[in-house]
N, C-alpha and C. Protein backbone atom coordinates (compact mmCIF):
# COMPACT_ATOMS: atom_id res chain seq x y z
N UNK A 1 -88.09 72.93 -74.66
CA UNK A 1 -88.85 72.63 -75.84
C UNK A 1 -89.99 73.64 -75.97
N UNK A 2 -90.24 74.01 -77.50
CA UNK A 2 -91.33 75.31 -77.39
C UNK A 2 -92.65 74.50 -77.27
N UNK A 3 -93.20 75.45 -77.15
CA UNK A 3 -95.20 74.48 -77.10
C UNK A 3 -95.50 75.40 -77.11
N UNK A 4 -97.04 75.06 -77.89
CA UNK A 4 -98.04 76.27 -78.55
C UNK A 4 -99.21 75.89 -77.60
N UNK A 5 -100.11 76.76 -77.15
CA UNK A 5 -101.59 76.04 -77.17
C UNK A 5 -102.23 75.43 -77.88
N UNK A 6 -103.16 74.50 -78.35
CA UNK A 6 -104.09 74.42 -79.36
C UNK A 6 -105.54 74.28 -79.10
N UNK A 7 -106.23 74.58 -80.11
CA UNK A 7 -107.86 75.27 -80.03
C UNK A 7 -108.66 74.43 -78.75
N UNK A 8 -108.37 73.27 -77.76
CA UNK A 8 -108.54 72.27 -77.35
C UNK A 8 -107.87 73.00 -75.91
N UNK A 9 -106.93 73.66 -75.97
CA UNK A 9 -106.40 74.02 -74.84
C UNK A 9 -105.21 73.69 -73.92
N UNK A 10 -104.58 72.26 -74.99
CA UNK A 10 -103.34 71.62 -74.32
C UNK A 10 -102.46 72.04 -75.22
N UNK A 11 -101.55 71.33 -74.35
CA UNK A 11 -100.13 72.17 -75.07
C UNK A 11 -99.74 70.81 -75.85
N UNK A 12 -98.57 71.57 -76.49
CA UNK A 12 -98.08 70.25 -77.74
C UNK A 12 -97.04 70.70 -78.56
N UNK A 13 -95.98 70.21 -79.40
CA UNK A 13 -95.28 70.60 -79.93
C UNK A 13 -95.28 71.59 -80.80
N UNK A 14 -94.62 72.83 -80.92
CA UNK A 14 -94.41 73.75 -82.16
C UNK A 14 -94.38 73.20 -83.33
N UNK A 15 -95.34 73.61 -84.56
CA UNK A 15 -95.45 73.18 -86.11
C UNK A 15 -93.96 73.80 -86.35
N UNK A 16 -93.40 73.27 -86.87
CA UNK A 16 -92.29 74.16 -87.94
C UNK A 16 -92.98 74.79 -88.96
N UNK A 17 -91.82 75.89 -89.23
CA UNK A 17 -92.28 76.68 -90.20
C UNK A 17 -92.12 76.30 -91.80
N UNK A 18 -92.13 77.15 -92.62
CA UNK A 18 -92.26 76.46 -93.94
C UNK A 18 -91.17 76.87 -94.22
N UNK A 19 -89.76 77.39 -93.94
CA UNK A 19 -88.55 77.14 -94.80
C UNK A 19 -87.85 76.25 -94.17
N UNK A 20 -88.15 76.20 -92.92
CA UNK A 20 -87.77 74.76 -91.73
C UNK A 20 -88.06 73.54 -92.83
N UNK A 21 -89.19 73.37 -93.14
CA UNK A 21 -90.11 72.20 -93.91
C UNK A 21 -89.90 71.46 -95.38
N UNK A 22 -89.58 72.95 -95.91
CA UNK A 22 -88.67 73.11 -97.19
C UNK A 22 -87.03 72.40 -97.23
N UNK A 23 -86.24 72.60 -96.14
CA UNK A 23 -85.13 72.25 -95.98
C UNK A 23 -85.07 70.61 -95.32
N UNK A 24 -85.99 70.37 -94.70
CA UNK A 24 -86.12 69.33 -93.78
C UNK A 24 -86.75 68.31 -95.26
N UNK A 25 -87.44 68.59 -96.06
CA UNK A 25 -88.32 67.71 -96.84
C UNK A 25 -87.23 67.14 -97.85
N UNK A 26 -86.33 68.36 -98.27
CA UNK A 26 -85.01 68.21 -99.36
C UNK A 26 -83.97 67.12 -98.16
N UNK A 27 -83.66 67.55 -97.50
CA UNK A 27 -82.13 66.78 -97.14
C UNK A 27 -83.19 65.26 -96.40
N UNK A 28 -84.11 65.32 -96.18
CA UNK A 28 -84.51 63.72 -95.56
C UNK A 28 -84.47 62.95 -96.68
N UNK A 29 -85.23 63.31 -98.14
CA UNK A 29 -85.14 62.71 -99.58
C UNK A 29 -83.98 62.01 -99.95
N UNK A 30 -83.28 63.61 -99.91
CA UNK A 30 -81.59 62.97 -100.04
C UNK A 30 -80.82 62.01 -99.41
N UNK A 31 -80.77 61.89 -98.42
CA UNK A 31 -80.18 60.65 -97.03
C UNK A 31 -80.90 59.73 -97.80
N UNK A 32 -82.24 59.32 -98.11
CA UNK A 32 -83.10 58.68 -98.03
C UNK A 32 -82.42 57.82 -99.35
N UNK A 33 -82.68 58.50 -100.36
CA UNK A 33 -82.16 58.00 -102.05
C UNK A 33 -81.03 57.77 -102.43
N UNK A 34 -80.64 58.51 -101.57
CA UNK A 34 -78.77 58.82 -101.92
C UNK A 34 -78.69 59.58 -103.18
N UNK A 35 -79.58 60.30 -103.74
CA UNK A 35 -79.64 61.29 -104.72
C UNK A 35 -79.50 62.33 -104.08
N UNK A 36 -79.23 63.28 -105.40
CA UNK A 36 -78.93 64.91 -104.77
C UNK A 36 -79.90 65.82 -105.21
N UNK A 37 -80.12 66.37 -104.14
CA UNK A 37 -81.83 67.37 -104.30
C UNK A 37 -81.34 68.45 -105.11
N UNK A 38 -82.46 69.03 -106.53
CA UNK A 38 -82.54 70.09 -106.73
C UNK A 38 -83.16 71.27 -106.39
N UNK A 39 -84.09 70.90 -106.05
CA UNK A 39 -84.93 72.43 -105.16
C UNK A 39 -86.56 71.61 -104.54
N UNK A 40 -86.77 72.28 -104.10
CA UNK A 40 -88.60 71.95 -103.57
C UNK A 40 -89.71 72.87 -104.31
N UNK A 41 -90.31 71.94 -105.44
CA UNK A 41 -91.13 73.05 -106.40
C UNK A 41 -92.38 73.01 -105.58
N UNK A 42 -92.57 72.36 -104.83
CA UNK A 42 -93.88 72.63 -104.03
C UNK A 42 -94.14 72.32 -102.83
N UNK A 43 -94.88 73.08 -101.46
CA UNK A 43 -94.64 73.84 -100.19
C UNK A 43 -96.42 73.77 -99.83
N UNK A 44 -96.63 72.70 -99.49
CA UNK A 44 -98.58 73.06 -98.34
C UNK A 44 -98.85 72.39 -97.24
N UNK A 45 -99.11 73.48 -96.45
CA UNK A 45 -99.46 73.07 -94.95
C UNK A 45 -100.66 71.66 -94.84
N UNK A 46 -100.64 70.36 -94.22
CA UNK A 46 -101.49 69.80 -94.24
C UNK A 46 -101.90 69.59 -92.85
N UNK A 47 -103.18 68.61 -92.47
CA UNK A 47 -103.69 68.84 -91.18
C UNK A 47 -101.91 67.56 -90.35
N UNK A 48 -101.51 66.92 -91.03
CA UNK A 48 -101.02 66.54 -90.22
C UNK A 48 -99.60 66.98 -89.70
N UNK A 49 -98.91 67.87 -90.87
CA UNK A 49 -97.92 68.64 -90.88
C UNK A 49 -97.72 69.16 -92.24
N UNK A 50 -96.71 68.47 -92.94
CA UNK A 50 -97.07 69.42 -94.62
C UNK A 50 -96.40 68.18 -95.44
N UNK A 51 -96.70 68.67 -96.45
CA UNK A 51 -96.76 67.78 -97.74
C UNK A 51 -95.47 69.04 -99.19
N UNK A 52 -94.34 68.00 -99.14
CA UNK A 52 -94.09 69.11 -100.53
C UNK A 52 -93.16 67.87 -101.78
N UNK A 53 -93.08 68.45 -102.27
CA UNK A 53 -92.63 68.14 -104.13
C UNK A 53 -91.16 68.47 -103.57
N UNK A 54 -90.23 67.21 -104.15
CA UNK A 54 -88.97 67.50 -104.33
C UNK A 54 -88.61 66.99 -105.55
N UNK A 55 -88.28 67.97 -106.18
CA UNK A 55 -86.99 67.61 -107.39
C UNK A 55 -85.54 66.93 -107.13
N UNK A 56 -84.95 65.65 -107.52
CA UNK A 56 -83.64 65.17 -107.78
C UNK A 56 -83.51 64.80 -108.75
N UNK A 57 -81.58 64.85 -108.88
CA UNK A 57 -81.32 64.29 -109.59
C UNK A 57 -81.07 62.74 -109.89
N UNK A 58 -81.96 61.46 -110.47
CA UNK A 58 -81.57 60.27 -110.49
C UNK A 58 -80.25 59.66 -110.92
N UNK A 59 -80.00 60.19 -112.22
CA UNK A 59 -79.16 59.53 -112.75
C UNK A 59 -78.38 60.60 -113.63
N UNK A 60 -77.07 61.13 -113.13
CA UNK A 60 -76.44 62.14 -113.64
C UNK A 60 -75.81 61.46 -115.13
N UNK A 61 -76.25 62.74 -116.21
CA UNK A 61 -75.43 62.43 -117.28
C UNK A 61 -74.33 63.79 -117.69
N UNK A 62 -74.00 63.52 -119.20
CA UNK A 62 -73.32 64.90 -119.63
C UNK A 62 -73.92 64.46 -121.28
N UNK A 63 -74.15 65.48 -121.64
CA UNK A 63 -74.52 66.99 -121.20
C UNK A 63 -75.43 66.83 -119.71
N UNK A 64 -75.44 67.90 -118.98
CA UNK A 64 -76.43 67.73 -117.89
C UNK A 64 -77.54 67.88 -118.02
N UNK A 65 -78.51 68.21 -119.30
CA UNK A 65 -79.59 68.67 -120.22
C UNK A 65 -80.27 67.09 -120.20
N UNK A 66 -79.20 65.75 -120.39
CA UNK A 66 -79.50 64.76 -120.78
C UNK A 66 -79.74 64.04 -119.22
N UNK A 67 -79.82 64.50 -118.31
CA UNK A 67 -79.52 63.86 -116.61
C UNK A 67 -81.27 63.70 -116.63
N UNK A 68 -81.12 62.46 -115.87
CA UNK A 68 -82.91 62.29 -115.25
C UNK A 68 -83.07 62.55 -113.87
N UNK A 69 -84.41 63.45 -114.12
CA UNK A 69 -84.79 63.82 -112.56
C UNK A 69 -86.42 63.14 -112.32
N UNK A 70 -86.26 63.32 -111.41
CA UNK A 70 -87.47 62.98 -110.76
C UNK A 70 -88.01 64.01 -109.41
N UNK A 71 -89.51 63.52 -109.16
CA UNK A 71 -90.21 64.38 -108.49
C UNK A 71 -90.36 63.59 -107.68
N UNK A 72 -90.43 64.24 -106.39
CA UNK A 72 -91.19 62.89 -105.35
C UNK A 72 -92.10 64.17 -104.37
N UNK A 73 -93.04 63.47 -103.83
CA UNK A 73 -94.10 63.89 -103.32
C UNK A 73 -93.73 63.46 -101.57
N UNK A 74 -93.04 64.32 -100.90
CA UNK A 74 -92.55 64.01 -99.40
C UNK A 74 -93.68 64.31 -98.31
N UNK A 75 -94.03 63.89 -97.38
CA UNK A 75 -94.55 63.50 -96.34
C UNK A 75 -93.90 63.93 -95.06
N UNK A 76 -94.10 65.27 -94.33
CA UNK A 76 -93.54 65.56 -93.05
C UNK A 76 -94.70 65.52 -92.08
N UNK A 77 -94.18 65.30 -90.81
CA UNK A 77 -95.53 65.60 -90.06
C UNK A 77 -94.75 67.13 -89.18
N UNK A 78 -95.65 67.63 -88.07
CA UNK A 78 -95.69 68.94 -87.14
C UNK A 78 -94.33 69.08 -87.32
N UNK A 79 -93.24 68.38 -86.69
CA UNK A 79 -91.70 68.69 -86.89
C UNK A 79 -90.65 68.65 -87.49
N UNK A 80 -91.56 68.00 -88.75
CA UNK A 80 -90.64 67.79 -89.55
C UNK A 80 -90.17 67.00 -90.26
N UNK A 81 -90.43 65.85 -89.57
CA UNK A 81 -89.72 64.00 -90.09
C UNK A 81 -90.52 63.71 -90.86
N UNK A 82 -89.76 63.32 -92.01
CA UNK A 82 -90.56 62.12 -92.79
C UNK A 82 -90.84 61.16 -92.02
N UNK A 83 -91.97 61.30 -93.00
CA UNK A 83 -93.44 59.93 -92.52
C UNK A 83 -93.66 59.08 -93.80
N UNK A 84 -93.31 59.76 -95.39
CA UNK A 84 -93.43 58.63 -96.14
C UNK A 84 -93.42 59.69 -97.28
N UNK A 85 -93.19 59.05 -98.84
CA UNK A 85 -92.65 59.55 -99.92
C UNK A 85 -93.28 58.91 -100.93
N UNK A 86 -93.23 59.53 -102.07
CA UNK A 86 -93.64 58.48 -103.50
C UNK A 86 -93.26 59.64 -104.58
N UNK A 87 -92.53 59.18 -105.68
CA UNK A 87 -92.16 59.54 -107.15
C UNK A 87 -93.34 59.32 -107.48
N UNK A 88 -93.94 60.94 -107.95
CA UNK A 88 -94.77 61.08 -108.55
C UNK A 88 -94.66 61.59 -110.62
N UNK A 89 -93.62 61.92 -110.63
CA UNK A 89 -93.04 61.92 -112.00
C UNK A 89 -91.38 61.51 -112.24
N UNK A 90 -90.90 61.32 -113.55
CA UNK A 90 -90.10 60.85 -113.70
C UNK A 90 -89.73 61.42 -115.76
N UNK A 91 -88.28 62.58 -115.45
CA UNK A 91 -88.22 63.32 -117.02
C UNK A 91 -86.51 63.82 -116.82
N UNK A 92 -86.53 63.75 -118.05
CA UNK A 92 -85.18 64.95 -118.66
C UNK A 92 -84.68 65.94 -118.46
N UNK A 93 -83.85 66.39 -117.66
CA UNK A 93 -84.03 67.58 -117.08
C UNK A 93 -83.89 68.67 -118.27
N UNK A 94 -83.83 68.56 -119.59
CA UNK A 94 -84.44 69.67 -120.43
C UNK A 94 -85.78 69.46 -120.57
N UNK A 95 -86.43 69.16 -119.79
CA UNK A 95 -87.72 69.03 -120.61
C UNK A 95 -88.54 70.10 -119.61
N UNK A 96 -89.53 70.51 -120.42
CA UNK A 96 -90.49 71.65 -120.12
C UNK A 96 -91.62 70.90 -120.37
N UNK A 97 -92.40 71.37 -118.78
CA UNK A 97 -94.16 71.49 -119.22
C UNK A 97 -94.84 72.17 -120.48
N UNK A 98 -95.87 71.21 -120.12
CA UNK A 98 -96.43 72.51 -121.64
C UNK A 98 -97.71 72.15 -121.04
């Protein structure tokens, strides 16, 4: 198992990195919802591990313009595991910010 020092001087588990975090934040969502991830629009290191934005799809339609997605706000800690989640928006997948 790797181990880092930290500022304290003990050792302790390796942080993962951020495409580790990215991939780990998408497929835990997914298992989780049983939805299918579209990408991770957002990626930040937090003190307890990191925090990112996943896009899915809820409820597939056709046209696929007409499909609802949602955002959820994922919760990893140092290695990775979800620790906890919340849908923070909920839209059309044609729809644009403004």
């Amino acid at each position: 198992m790797a181990t880092t020092e930290s500022t304290e001087g003990k050792s302790g588990p390796k942080r993962i990195g951020a495409p580790a975090a990215m991939h780990h934040a998408a497929a835990q969502l997914a298992q989780m919802l049983q939805c299918e991830p579209g990408s991770v629009s957002a990626l930040k290191g937090t003190d307890d591990g990191w925090s990112a934005d996943v896009e899915v799809v809820e409820i597939q339609r056709v046209p696929d313009t007409a499909s609802v997605m949602a955002s959820y706000r994922v919760y990893l800690d140092d290695q990775g595991e979800l620790v906890g989640y919340e849908r923070t928006r909920r839209y059309a997948r044609g729809q644009i910010d403004r």
